[in-house]
N, C-alpha and C. Protein backbone atom coordinates (compact mmCIF):
# COMPACT_ATOMS: atom_id res chain seq x y z
N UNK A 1 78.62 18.60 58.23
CA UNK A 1 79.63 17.61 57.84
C UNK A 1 80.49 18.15 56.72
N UNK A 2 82.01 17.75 56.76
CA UNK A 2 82.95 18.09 55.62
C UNK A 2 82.51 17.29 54.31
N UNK A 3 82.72 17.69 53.26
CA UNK A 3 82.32 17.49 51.92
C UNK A 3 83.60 15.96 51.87
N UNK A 4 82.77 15.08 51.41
CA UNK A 4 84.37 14.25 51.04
C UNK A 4 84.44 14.10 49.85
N UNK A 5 85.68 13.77 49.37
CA UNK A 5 86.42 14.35 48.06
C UNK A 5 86.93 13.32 47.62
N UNK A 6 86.18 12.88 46.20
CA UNK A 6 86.51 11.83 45.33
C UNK A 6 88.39 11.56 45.24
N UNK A 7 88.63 10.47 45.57
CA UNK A 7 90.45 10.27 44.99
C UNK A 7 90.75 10.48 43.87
N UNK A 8 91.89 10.83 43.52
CA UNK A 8 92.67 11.17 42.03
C UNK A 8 92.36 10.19 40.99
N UNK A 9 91.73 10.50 39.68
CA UNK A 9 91.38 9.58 38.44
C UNK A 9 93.05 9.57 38.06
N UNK A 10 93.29 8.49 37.88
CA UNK A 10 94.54 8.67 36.86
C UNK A 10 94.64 8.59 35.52
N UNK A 11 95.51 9.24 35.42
CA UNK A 11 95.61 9.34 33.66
C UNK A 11 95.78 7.71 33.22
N UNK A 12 95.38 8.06 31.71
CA UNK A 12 95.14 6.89 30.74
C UNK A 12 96.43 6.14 30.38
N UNK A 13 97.61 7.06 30.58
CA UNK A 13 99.08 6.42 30.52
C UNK A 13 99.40 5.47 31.70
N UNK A 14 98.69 5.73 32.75
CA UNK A 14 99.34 5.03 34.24
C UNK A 14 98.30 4.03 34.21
N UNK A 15 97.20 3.73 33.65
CA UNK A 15 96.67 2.48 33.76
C UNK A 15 97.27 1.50 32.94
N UNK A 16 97.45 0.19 33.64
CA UNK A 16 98.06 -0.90 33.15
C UNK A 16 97.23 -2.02 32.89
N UNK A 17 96.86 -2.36 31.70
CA UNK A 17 95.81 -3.26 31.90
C UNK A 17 96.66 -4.73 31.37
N UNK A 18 96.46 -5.85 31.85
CA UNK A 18 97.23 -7.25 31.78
C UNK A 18 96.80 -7.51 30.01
N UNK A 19 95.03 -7.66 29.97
CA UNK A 19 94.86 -7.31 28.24
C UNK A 19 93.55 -6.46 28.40
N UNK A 20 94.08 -5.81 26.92
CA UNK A 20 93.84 -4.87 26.51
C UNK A 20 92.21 -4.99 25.92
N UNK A 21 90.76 -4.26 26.10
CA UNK A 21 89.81 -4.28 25.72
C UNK A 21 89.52 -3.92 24.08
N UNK A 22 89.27 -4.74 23.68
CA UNK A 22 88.79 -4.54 21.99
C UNK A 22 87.52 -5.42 21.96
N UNK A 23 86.50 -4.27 20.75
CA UNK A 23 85.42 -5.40 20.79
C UNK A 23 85.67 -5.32 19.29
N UNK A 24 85.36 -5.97 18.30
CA UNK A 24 85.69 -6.12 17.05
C UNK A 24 84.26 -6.49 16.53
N UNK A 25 83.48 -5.50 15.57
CA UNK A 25 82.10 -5.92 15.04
C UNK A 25 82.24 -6.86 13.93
N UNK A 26 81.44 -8.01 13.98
CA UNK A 26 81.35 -9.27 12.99
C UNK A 26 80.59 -8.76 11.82
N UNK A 27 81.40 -8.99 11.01
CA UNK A 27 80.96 -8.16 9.54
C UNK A 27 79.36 -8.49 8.68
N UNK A 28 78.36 -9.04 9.62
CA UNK A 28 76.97 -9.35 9.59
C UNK A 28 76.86 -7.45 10.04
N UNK A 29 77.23 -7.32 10.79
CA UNK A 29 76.92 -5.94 11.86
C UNK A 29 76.89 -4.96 10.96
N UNK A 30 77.49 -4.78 9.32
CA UNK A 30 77.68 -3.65 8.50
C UNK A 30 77.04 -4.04 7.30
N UNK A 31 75.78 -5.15 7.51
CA UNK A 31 74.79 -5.59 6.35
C UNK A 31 73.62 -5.19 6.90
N UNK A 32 72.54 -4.65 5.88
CA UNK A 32 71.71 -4.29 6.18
C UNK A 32 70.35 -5.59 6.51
N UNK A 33 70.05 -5.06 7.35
CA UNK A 33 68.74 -6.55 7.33
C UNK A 33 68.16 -6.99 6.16
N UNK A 34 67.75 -8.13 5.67
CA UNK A 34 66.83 -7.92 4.63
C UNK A 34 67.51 -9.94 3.97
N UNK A 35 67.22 -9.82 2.85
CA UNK A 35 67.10 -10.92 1.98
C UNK A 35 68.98 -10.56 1.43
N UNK A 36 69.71 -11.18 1.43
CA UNK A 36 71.36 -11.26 1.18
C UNK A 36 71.45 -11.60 -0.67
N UNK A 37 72.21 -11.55 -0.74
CA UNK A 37 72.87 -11.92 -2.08
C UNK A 37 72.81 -13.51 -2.40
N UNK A 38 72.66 -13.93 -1.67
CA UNK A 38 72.78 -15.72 -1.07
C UNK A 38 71.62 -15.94 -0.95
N UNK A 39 70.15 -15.35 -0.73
CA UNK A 39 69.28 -15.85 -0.39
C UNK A 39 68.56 -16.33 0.77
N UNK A 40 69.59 -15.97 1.85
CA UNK A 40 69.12 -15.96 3.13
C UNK A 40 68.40 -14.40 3.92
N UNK A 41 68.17 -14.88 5.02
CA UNK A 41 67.26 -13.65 5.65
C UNK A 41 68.11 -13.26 6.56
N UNK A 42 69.10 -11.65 6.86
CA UNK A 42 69.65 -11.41 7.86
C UNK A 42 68.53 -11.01 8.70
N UNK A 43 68.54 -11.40 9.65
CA UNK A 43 67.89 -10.53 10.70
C UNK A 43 68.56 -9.55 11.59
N UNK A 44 67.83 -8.24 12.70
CA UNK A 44 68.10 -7.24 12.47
C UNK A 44 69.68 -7.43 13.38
N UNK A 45 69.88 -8.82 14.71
CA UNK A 45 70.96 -8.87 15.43
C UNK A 45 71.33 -9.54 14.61
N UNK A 46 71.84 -9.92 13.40
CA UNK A 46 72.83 -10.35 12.61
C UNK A 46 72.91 -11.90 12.46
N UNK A 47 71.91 -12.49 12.74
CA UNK A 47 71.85 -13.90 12.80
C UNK A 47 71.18 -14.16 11.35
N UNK A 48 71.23 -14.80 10.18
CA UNK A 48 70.86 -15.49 9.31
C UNK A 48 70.04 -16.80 9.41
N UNK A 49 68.89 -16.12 8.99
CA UNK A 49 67.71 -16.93 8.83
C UNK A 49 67.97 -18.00 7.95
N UNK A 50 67.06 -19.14 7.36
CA UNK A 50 66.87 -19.67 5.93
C UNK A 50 65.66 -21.04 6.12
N UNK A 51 64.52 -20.47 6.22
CA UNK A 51 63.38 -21.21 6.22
C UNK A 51 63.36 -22.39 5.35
N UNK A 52 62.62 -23.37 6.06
CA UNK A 52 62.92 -24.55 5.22
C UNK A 52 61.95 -24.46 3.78
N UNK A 53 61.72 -25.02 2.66
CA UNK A 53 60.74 -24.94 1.71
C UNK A 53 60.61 -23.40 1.21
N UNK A 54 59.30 -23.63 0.35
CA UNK A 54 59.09 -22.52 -0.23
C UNK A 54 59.32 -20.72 0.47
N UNK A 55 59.97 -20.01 0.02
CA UNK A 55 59.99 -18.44 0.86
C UNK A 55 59.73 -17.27 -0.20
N UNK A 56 58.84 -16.76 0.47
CA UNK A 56 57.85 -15.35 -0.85
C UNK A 56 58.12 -14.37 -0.77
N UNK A 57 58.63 -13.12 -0.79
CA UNK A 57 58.94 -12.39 -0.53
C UNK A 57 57.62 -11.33 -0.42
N UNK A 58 56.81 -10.95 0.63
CA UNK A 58 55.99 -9.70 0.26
C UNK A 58 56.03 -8.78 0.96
N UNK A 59 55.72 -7.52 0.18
CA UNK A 59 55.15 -6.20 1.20
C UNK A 59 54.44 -6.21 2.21
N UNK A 60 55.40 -5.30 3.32
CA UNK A 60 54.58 -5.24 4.34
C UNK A 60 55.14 -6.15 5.33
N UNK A 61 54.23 -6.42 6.19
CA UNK A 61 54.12 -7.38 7.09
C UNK A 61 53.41 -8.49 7.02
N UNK A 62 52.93 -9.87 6.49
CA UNK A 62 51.91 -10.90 6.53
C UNK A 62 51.37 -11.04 8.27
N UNK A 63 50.16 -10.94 7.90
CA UNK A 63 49.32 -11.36 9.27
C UNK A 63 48.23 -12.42 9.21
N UNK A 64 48.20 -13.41 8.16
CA UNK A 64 46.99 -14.20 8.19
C UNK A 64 47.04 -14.77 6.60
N UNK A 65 47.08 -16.16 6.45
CA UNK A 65 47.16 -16.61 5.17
C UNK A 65 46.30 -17.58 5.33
N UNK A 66 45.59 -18.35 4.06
CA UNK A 66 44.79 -19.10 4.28
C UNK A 66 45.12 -19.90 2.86
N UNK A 67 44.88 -21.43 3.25
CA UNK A 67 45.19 -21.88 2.00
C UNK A 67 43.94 -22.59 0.78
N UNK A 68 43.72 -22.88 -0.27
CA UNK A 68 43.02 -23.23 -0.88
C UNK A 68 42.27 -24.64 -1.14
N UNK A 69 41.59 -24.97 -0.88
CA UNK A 69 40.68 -26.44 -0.37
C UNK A 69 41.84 -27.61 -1.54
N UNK A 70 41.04 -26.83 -2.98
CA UNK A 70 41.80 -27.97 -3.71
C UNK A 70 42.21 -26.96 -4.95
N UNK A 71 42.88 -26.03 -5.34
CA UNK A 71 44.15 -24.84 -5.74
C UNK A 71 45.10 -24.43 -5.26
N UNK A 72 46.34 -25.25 -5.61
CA UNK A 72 47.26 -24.70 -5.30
C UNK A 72 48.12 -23.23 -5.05
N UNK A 73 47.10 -22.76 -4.34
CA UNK A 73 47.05 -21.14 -3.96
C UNK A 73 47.03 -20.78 -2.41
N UNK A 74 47.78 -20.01 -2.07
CA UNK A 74 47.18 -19.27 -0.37
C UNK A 74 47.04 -17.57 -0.82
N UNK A 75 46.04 -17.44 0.10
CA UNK A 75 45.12 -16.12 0.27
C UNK A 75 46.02 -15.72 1.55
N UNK A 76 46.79 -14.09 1.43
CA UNK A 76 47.89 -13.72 2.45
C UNK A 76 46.84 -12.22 2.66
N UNK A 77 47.19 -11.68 3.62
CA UNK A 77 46.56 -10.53 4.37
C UNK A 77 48.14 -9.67 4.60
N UNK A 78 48.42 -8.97 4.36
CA UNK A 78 49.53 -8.08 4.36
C UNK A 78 49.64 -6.77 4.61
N UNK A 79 49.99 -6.03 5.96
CA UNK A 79 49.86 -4.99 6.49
C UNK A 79 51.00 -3.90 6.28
N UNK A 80 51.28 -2.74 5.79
CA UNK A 80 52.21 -1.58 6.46
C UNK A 80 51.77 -0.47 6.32
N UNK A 81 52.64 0.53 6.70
CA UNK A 81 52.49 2.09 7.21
C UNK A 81 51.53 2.35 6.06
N UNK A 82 51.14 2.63 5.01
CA UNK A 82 51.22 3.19 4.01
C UNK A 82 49.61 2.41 3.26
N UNK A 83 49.70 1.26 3.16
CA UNK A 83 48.54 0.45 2.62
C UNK A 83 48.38 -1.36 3.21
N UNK A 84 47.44 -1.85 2.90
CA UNK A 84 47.27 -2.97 3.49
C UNK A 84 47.23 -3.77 1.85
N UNK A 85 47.45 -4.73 2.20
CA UNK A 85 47.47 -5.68 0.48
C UNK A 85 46.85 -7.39 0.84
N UNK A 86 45.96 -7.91 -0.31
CA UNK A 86 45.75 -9.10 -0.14
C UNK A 86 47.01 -9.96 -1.36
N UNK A 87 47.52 -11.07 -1.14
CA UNK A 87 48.32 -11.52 -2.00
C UNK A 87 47.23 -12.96 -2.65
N UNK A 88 47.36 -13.06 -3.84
CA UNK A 88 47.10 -14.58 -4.08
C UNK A 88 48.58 -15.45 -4.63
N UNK A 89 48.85 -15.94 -4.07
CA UNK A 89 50.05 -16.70 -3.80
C UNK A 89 50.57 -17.84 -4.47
N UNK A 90 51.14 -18.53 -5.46
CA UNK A 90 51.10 -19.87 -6.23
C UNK A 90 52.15 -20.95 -5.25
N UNK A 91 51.82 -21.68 -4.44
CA UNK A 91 52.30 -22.71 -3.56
C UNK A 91 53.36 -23.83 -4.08
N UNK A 92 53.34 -23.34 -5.57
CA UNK A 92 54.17 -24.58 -6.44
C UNK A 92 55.43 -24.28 -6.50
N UNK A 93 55.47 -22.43 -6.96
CA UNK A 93 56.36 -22.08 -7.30
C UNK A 93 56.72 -20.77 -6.39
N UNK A 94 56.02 -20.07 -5.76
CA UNK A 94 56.12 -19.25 -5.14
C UNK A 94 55.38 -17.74 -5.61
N UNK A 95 55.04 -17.75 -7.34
CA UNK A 95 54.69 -16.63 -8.04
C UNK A 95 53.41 -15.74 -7.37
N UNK A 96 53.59 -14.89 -7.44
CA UNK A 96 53.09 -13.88 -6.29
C UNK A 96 51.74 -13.44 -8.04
N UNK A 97 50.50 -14.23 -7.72
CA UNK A 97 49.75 -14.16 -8.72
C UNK A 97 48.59 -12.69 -8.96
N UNK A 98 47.99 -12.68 -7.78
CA UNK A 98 47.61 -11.33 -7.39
C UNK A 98 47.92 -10.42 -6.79
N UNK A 99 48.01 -9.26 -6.97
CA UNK A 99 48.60 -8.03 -5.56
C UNK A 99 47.49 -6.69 -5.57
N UNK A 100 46.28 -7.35 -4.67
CA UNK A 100 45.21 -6.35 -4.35
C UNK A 100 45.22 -5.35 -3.33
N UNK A 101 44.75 -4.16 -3.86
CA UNK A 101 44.90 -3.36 -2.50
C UNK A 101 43.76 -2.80 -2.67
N UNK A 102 42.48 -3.93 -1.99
CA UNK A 102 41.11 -3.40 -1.87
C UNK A 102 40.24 -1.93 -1.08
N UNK A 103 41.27 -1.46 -0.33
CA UNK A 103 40.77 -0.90 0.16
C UNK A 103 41.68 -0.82 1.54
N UNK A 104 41.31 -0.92 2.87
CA UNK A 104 42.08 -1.33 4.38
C UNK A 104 42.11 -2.57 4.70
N UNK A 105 42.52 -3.20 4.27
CA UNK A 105 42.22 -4.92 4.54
C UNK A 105 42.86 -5.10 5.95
N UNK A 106 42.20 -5.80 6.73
CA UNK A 106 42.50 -5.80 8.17
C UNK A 106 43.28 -7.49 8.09
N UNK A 107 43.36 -7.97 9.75
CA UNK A 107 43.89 -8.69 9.51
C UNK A 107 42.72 -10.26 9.52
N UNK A 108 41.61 -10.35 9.60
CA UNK A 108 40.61 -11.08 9.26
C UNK A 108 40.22 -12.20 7.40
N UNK A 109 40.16 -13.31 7.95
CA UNK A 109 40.36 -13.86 6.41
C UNK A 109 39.60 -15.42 6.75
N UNK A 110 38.62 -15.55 5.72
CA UNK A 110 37.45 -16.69 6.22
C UNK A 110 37.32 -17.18 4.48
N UNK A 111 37.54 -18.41 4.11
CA UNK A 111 37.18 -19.51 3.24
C UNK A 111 36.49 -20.16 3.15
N UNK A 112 35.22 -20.23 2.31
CA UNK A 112 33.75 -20.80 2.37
C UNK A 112 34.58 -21.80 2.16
N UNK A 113 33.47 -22.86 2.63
CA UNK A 113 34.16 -24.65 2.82
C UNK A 113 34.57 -24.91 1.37
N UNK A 114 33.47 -24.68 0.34
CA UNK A 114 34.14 -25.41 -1.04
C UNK A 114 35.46 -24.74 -2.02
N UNK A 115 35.70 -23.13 -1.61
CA UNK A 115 36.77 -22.23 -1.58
C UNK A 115 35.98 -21.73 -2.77
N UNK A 116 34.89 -21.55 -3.00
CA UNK A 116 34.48 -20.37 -3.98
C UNK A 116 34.16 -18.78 -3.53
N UNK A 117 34.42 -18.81 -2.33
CA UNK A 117 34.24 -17.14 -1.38
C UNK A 117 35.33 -16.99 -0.92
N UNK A 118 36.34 -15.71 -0.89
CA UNK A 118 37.05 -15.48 0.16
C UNK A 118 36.49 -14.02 1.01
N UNK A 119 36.50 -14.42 2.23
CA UNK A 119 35.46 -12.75 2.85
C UNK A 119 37.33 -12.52 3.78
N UNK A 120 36.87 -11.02 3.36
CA UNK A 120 38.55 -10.24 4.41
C UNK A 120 38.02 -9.38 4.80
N UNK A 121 38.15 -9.22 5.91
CA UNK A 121 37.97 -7.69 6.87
C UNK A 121 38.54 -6.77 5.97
N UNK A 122 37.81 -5.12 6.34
CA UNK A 122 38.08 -4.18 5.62
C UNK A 122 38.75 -3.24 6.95
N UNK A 123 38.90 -3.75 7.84
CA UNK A 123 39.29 -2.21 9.35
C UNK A 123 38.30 -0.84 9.33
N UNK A 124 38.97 -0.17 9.44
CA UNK A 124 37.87 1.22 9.44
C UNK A 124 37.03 1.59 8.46
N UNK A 125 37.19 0.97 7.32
CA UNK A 125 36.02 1.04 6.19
C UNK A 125 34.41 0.17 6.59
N UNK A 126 34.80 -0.18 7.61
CA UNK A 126 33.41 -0.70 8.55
C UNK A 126 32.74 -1.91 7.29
N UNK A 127 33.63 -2.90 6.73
CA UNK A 127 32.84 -3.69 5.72
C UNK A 127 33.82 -5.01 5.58
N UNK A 128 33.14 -6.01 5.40
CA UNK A 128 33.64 -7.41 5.02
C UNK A 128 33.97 -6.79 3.41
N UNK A 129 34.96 -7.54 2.82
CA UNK A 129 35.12 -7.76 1.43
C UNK A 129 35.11 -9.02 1.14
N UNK A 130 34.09 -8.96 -0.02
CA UNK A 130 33.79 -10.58 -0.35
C UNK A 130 34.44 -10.98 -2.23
N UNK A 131 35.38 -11.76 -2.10
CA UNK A 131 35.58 -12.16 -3.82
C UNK A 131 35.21 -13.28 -3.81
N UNK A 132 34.57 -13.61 -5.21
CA UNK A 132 34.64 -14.67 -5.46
C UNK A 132 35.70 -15.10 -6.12
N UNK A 133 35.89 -16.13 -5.90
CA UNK A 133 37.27 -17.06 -6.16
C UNK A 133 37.08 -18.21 -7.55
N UNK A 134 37.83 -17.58 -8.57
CA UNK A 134 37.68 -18.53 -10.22
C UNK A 134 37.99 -20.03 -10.44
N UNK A 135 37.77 -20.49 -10.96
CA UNK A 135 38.58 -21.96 -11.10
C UNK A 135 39.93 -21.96 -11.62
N UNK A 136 40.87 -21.06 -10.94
CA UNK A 136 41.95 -21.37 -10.98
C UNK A 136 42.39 -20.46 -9.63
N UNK A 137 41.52 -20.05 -8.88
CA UNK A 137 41.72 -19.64 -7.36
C UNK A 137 42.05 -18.02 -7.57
N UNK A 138 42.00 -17.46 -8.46
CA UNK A 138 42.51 -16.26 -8.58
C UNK A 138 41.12 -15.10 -7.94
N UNK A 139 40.93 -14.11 -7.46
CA UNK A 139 39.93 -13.41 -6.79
C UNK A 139 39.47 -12.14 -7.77
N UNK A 140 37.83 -12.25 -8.00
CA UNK A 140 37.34 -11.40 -8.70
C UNK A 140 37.22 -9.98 -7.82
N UNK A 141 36.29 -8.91 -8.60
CA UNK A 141 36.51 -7.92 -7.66
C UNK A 141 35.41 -7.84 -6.39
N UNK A 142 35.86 -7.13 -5.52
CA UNK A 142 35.38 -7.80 -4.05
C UNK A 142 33.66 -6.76 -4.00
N UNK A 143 33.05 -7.44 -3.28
CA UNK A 143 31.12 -7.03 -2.87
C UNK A 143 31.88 -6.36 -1.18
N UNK A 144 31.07 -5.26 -1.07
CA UNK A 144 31.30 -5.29 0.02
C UNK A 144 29.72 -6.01 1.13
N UNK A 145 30.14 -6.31 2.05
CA UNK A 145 29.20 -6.91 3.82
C UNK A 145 29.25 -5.13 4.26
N UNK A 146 28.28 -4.00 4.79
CA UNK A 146 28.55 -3.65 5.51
C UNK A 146 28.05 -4.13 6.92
N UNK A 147 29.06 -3.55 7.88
CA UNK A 147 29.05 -3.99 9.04
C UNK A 147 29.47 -2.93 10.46
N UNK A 148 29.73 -1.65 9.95
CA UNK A 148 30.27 -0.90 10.65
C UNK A 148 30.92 -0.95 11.33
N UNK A 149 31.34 0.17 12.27
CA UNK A 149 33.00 -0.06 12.99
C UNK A 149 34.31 -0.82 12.92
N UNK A 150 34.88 -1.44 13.14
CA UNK A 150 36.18 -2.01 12.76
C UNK A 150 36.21 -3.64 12.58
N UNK A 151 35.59 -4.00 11.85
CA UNK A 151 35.89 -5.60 11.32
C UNK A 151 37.51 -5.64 11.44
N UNK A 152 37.12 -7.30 12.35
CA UNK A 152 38.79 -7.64 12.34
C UNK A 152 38.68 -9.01 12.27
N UNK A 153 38.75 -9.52 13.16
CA UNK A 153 38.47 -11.51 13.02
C UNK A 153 37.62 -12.06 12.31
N UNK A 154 37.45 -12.57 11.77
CA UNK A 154 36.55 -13.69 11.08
C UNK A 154 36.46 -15.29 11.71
N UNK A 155 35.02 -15.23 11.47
CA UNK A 155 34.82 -17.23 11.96
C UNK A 155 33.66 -17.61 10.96
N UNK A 156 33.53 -18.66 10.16
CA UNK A 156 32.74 -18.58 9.24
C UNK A 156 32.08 -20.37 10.00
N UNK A 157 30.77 -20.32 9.90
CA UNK A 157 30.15 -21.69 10.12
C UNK A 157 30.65 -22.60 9.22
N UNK A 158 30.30 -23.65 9.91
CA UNK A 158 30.97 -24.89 8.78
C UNK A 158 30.07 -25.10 7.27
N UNK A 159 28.76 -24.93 7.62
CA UNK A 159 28.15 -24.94 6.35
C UNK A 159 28.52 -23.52 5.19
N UNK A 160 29.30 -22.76 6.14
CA UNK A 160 29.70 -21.37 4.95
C UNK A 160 28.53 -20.48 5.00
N UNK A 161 27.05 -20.62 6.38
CA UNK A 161 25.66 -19.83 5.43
C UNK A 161 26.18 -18.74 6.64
N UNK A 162 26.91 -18.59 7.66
CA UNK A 162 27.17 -17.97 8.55
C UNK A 162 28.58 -17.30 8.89
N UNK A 163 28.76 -15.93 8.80
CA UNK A 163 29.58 -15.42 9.12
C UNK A 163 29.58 -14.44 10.36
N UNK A 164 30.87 -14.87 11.32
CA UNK A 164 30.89 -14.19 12.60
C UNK A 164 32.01 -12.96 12.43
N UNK A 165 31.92 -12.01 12.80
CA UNK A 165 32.80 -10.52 12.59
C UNK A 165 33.02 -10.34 14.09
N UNK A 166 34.33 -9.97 14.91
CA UNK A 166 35.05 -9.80 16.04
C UNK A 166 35.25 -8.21 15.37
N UNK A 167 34.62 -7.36 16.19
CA UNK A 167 34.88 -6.41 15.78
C UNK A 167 36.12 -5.41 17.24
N UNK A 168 36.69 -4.78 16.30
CA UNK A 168 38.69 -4.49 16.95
C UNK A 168 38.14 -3.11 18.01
N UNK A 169 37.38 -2.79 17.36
CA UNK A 169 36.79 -1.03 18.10
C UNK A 169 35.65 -1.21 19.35
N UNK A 170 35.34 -1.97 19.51
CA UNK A 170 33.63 -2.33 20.22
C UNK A 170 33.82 -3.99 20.99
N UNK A 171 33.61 -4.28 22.15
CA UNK A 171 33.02 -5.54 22.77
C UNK A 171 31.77 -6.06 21.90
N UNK A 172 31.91 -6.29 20.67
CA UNK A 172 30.99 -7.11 19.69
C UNK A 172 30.84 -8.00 18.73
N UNK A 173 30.33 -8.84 18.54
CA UNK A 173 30.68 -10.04 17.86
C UNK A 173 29.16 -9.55 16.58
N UNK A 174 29.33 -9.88 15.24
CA UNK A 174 28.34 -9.53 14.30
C UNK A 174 27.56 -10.55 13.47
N UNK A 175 27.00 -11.12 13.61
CA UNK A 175 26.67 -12.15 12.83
C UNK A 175 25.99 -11.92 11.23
N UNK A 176 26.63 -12.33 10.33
CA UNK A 176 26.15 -11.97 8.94
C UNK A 176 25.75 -13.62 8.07
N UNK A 177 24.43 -13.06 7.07
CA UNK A 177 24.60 -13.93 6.24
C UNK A 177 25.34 -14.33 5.10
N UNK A 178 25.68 -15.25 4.71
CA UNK A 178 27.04 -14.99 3.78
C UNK A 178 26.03 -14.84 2.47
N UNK A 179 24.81 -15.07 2.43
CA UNK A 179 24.11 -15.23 0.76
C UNK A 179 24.24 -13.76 0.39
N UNK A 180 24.12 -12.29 1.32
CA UNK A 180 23.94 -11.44 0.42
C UNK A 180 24.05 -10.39 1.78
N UNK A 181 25.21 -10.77 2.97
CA UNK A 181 25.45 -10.03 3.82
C UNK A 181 24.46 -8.94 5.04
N UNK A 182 23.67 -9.59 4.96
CA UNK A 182 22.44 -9.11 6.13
C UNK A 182 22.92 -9.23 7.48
N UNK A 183 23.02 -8.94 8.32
CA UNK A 183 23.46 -8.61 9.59
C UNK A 183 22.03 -9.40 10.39
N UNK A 184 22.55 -10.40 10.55
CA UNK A 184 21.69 -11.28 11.45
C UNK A 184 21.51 -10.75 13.01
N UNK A 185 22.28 -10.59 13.36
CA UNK A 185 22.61 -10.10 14.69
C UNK A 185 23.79 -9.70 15.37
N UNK A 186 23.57 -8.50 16.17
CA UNK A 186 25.06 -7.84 17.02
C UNK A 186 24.80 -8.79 18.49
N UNK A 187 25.42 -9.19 18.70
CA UNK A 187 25.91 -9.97 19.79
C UNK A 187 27.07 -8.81 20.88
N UNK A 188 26.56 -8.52 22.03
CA UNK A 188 27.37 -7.38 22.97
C UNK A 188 28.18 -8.74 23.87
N UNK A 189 29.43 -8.40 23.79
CA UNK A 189 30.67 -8.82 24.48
C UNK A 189 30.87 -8.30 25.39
N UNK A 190 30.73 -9.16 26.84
CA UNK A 190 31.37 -8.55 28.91
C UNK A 190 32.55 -7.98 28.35
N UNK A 191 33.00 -6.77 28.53
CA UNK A 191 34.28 -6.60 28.84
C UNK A 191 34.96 -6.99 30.17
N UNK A 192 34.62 -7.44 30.97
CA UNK A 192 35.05 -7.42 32.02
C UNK A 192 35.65 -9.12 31.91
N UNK A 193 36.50 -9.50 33.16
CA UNK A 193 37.80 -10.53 32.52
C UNK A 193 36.93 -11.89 34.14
């Protein structure tokens, strides 16, 4: 068969267009994402955020906050490239009261019922971190639970004497005591669905 042969492109002078194509970028498009001069949140397609109530600004990424029975405080879990951070948080005003960086803090976070314990996953440091929590909610320095492999979820019994560990690396659930972290039992998880 003969080759067939595309028709003549015409030049850019001989096209006639009725109107003319312009896209014009909305001057959001040449701000960088982030917190504005104004106090709002650009986001990254240029739309402006502005959450209702209190807004905190922290490092990282937040993955898990928990708030305080009766202290006006939340316990934040805060992830990036570089380090993981626990925040203790003031709910009144917003004041960013603690900024711990225990170790790998995962994204796991469990509040004994009366709020005198906070236990946080540690990730690959294979350990619960346990603070105790002052009468003004602020967190002493943390005990470790070991528990090996990758602590991630937390579920704490209602009486607080029981702590459950979802571990991120393994089909296993860990059961610990909260009095002084003994490993009650590994519980093996079906992988299958």
């Amino acid at each position: 068969p003969d080759p067939v042969e595309a028709p003549p492109t015409p030049e850019a002078s001989e096209m006639d267009f009725e109107y003319p194509c312009e896209a014009v970028a909305p001057e959001s498009a040449h701000m960088r994402p982030g917190l504005s001069e104004e106090g709002r949140y650009l986001a990254v397609d240029g739309r402006t955020l502005e959450a209702p109530g209190l807004t905190v600004s922290l490092e990282g990424a937040p993955g898990n906050a928990l708030a305080h029975p009766s202290h006006p405080v939340a316990y934040v879990v805060s992830s990036s490239r570089d380090d993981r951070r626990i925040y203790v948080v003031n709910l009144d005003d917003g004041e960013i009261l603690q900024d711990l960086i225990p170790g790998d803090s995962f994204f796991g976070l469990a509040l004994a019922p009366d709020g005198s314990r906070l236990y946080a996953s540690s990730g690959k440091l294979g350990r619960i971190d346990v603070f105790e929590v002052d009468d003004s909610g602020l967190l002493g320095p943390p005990t470790p639970f070991e528990t090996g492999g990758y602590p991630a979820g937390l579920a704490l019994a209602e009486d607080g004497t029981r702590l459950w560990v979802g571990m991120y690396n393994r089909a296993e659930l860990v059961e610990l005591n909260t009095e002084d972290g003994t490993v009650l039992r590994r519980i093996s998880l079906s992988q299958e669905a």
